[in-house]
C-alpha atoms as a PDB file:
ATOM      1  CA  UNK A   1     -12.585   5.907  16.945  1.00  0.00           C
ATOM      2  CA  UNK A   2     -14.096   2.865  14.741  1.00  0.00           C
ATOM      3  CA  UNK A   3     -11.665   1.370  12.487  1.00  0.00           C
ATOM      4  CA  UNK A   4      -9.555   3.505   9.907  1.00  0.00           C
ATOM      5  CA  UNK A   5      -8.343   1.301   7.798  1.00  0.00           C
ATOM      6  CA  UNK A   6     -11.306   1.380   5.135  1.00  0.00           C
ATOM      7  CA  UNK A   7     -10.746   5.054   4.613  1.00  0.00           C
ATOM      8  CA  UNK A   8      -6.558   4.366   4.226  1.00  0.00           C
ATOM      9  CA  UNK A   9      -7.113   1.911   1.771  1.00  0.00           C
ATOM     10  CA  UNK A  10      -9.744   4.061  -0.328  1.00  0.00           C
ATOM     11  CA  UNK A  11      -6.875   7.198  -0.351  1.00  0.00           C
ATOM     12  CA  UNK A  12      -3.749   4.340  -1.000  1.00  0.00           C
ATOM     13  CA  UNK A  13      -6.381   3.569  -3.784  1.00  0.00           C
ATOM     14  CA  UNK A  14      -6.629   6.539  -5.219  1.00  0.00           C
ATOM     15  CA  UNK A  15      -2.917   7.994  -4.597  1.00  0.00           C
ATOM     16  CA  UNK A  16      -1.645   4.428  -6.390  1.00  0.00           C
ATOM     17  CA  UNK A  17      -3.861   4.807  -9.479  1.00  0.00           C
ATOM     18  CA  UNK A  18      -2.490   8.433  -9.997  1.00  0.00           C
ATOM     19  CA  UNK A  19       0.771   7.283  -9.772  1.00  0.00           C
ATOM     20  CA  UNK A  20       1.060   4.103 -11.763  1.00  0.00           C
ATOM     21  CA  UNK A  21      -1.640   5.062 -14.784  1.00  0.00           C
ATOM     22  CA  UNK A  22      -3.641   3.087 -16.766  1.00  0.00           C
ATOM     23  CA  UNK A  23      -1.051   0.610 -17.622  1.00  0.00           C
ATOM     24  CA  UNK A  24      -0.553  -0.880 -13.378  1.00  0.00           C
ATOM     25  CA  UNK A  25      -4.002  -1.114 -12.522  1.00  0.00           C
ATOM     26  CA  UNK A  26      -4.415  -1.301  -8.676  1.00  0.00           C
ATOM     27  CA  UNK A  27      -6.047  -4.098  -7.041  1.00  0.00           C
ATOM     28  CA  UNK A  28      -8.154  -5.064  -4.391  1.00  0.00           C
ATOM     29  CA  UNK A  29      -8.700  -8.713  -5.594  1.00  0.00           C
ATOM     30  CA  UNK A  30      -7.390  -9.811  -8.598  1.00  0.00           C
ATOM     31  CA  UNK A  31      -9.621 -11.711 -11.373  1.00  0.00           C
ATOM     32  CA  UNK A  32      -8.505 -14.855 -12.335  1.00  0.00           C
ATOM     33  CA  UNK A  33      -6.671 -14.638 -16.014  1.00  0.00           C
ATOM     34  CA  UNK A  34      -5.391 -11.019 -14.527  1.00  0.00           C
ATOM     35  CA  UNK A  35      -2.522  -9.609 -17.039  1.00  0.00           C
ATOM     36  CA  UNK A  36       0.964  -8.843 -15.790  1.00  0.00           C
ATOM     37  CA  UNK A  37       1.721  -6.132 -13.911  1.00  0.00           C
ATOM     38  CA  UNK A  38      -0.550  -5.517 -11.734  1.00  0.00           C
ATOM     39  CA  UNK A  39      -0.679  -4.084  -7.961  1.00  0.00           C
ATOM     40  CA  UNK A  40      -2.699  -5.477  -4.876  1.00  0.00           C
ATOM     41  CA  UNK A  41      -3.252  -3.335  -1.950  1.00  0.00           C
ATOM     42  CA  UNK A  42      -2.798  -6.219   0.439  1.00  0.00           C
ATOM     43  CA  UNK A  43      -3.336  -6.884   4.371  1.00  0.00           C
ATOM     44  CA  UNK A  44      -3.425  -4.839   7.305  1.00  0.00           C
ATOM     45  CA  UNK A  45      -2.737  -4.645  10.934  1.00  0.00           C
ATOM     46  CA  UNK A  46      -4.398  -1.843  12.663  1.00  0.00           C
ATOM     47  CA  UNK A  47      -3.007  -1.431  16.335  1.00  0.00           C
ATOM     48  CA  UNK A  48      -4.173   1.393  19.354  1.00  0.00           C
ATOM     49  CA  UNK A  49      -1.869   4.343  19.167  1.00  0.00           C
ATOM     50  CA  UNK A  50      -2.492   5.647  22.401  1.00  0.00           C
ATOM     51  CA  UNK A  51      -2.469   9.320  23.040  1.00  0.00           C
ATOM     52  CA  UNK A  52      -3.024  12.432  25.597  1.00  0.00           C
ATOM     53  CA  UNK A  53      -5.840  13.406  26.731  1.00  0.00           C
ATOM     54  CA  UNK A  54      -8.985  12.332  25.041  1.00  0.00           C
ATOM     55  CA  UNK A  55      -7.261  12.232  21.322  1.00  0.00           C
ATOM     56  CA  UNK A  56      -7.447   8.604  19.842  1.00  0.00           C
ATOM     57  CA  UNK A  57      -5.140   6.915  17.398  1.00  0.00           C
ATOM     58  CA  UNK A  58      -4.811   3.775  15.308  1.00  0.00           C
ATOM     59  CA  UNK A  59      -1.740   2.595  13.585  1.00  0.00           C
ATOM     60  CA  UNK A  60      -2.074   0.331  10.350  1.00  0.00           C
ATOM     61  CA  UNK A  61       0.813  -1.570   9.026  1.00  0.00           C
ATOM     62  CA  UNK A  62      -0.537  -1.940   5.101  1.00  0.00           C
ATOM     63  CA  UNK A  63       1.202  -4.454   2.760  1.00  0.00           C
ATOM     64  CA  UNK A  64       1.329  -3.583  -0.832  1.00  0.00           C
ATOM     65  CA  UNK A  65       1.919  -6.281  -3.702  1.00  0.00           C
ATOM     66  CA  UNK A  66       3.800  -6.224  -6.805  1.00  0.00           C
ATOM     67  CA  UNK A  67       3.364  -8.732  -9.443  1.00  0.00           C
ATOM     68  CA  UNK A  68       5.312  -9.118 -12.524  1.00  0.00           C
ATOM     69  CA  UNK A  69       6.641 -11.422 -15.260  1.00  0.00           C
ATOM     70  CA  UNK A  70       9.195  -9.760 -16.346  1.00  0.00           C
ATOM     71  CA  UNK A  71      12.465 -11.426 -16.640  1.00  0.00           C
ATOM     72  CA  UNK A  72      14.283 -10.217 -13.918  1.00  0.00           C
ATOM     73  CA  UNK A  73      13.569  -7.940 -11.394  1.00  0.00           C
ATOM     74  CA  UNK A  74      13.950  -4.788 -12.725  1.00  0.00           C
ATOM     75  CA  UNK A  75       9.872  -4.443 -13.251  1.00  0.00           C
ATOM     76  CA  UNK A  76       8.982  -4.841  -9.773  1.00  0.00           C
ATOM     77  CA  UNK A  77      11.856  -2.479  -8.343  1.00  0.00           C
ATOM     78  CA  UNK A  78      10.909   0.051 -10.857  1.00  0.00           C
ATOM     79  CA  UNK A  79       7.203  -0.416  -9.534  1.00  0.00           C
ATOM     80  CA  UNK A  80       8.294  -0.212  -5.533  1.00  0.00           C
ATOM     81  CA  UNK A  81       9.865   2.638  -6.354  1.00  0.00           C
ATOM     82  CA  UNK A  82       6.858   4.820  -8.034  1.00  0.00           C
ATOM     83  CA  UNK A  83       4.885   3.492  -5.179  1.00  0.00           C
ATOM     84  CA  UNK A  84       7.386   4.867  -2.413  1.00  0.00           C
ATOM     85  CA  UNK A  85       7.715   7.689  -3.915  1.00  0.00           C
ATOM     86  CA  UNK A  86       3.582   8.217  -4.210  1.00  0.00           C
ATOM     87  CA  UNK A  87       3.387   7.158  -1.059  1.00  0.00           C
ATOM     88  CA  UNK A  88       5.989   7.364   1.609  1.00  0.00           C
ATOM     89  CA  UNK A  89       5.394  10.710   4.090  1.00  0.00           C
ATOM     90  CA  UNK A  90       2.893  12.072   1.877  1.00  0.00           C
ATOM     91  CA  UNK A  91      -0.242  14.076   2.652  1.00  0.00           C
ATOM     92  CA  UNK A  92      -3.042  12.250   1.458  1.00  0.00           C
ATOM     93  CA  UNK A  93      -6.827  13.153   1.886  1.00  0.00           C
ATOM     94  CA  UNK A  94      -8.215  10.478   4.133  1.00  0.00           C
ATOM     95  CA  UNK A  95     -12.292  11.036   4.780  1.00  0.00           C
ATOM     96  CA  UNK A  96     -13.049  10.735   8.206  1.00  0.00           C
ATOM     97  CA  UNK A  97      -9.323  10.314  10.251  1.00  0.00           C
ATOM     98  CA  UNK A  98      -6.349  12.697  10.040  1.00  0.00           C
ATOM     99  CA  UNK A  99      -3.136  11.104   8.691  1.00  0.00           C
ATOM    100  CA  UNK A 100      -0.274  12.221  10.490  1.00  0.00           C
ATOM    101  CA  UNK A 101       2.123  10.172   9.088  1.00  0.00           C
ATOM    102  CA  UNK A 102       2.476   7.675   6.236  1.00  0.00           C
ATOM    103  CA  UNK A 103       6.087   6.121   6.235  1.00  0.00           C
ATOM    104  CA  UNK A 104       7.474   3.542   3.831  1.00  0.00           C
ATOM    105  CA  UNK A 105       9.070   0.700   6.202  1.00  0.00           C
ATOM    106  CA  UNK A 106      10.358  -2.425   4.030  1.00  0.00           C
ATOM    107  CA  UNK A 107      11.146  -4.263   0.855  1.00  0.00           C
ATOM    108  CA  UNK A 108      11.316  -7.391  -0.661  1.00  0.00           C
ATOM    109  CA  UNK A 109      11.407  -8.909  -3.761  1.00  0.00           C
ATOM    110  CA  UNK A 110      10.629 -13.105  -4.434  1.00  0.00           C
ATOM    111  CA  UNK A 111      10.524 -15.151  -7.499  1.00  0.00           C
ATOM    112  CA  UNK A 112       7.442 -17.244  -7.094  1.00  0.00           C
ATOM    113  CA  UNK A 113       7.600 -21.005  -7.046  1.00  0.00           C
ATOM    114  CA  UNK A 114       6.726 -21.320 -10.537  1.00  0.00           C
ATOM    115  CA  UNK A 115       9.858 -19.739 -11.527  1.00  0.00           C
ATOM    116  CA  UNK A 116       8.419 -16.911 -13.837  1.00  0.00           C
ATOM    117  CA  UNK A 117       6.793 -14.705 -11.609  1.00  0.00           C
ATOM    118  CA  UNK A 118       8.414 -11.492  -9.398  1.00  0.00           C
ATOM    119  CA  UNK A 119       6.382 -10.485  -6.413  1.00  0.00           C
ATOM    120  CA  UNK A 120       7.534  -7.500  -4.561  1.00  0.00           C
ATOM    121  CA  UNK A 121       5.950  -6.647  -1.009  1.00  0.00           C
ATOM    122  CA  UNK A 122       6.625  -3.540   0.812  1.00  0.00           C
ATOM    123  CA  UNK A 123       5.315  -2.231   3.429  1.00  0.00           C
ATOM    124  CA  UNK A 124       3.789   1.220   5.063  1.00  0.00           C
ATOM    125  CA  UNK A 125       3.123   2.229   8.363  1.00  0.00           C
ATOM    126  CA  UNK A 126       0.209   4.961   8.758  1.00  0.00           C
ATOM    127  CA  UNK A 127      -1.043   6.516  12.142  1.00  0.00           C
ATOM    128  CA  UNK A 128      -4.211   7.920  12.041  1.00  0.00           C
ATOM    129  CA  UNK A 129      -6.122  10.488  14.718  1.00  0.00           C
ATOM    130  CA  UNK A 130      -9.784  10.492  15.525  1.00  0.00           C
ATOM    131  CA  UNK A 131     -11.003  14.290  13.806  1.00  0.00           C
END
């Protein structure tokens, strides 16, 4: 099974986008000058799952990014939340791999070093089997 984390992030993509609208656009690199708030699919870790018989697996830890200047941190948590709740054990339509499972798996929330900015991470953990 080659690599499935290319056809994760293109359905996180989409399933993001419907969720958060016009006014969060979803990023895969962000232009410099980019307007507040905005979300970043972010790294991955894709790992062997191994399974019976001839079935093969891959597990991908995805990091999703938050980024906000609103004053405080209500913003971001409201944002985290839309995204768990687009995301977290739900079916979406991956080309190529079956999703069997798509589980939300951590929080946090930072204020940046220049003392105006809010960046949430949280994380999801996917397994994926060969079709």
């Amino acid at each position: 099974m080659s690599a499935a984390s290319w056809p994760l992030q293109k359905a996180l993509f989409a399933a993001l986008t419907a969720a958060l609208g016009d006014a969060v656009p979803v990023l895969d690199d962000v232009p410099q000058g980019q307007a507040f708030p905005y979300v970043v699919i972010g790294e991955d870790t894709v790992t062997d799952w191994p399974m019976l018989g001839d079935d093969e697996a891959e597990e991908i830890d995805t990091v999703i990014h938050v980024w906000s200047r609103y004053a405080g941190k209500c913003e971001v948590k409201e944002l985290m939340g839309t995204i768990k709740a687009a995301l977290h054990q739900q079916p979406l339509p991956v080309d190529g791999p079956q999703l069997v499972t798509l589980r939300f798996a951590f929080e946090a929330v930072f204020l940046e070093p220049d003392g105006l900015t809010r960046h949430g991470v949280i994380r999801f953990r996917a397994l994926l089997q060969s079709a």
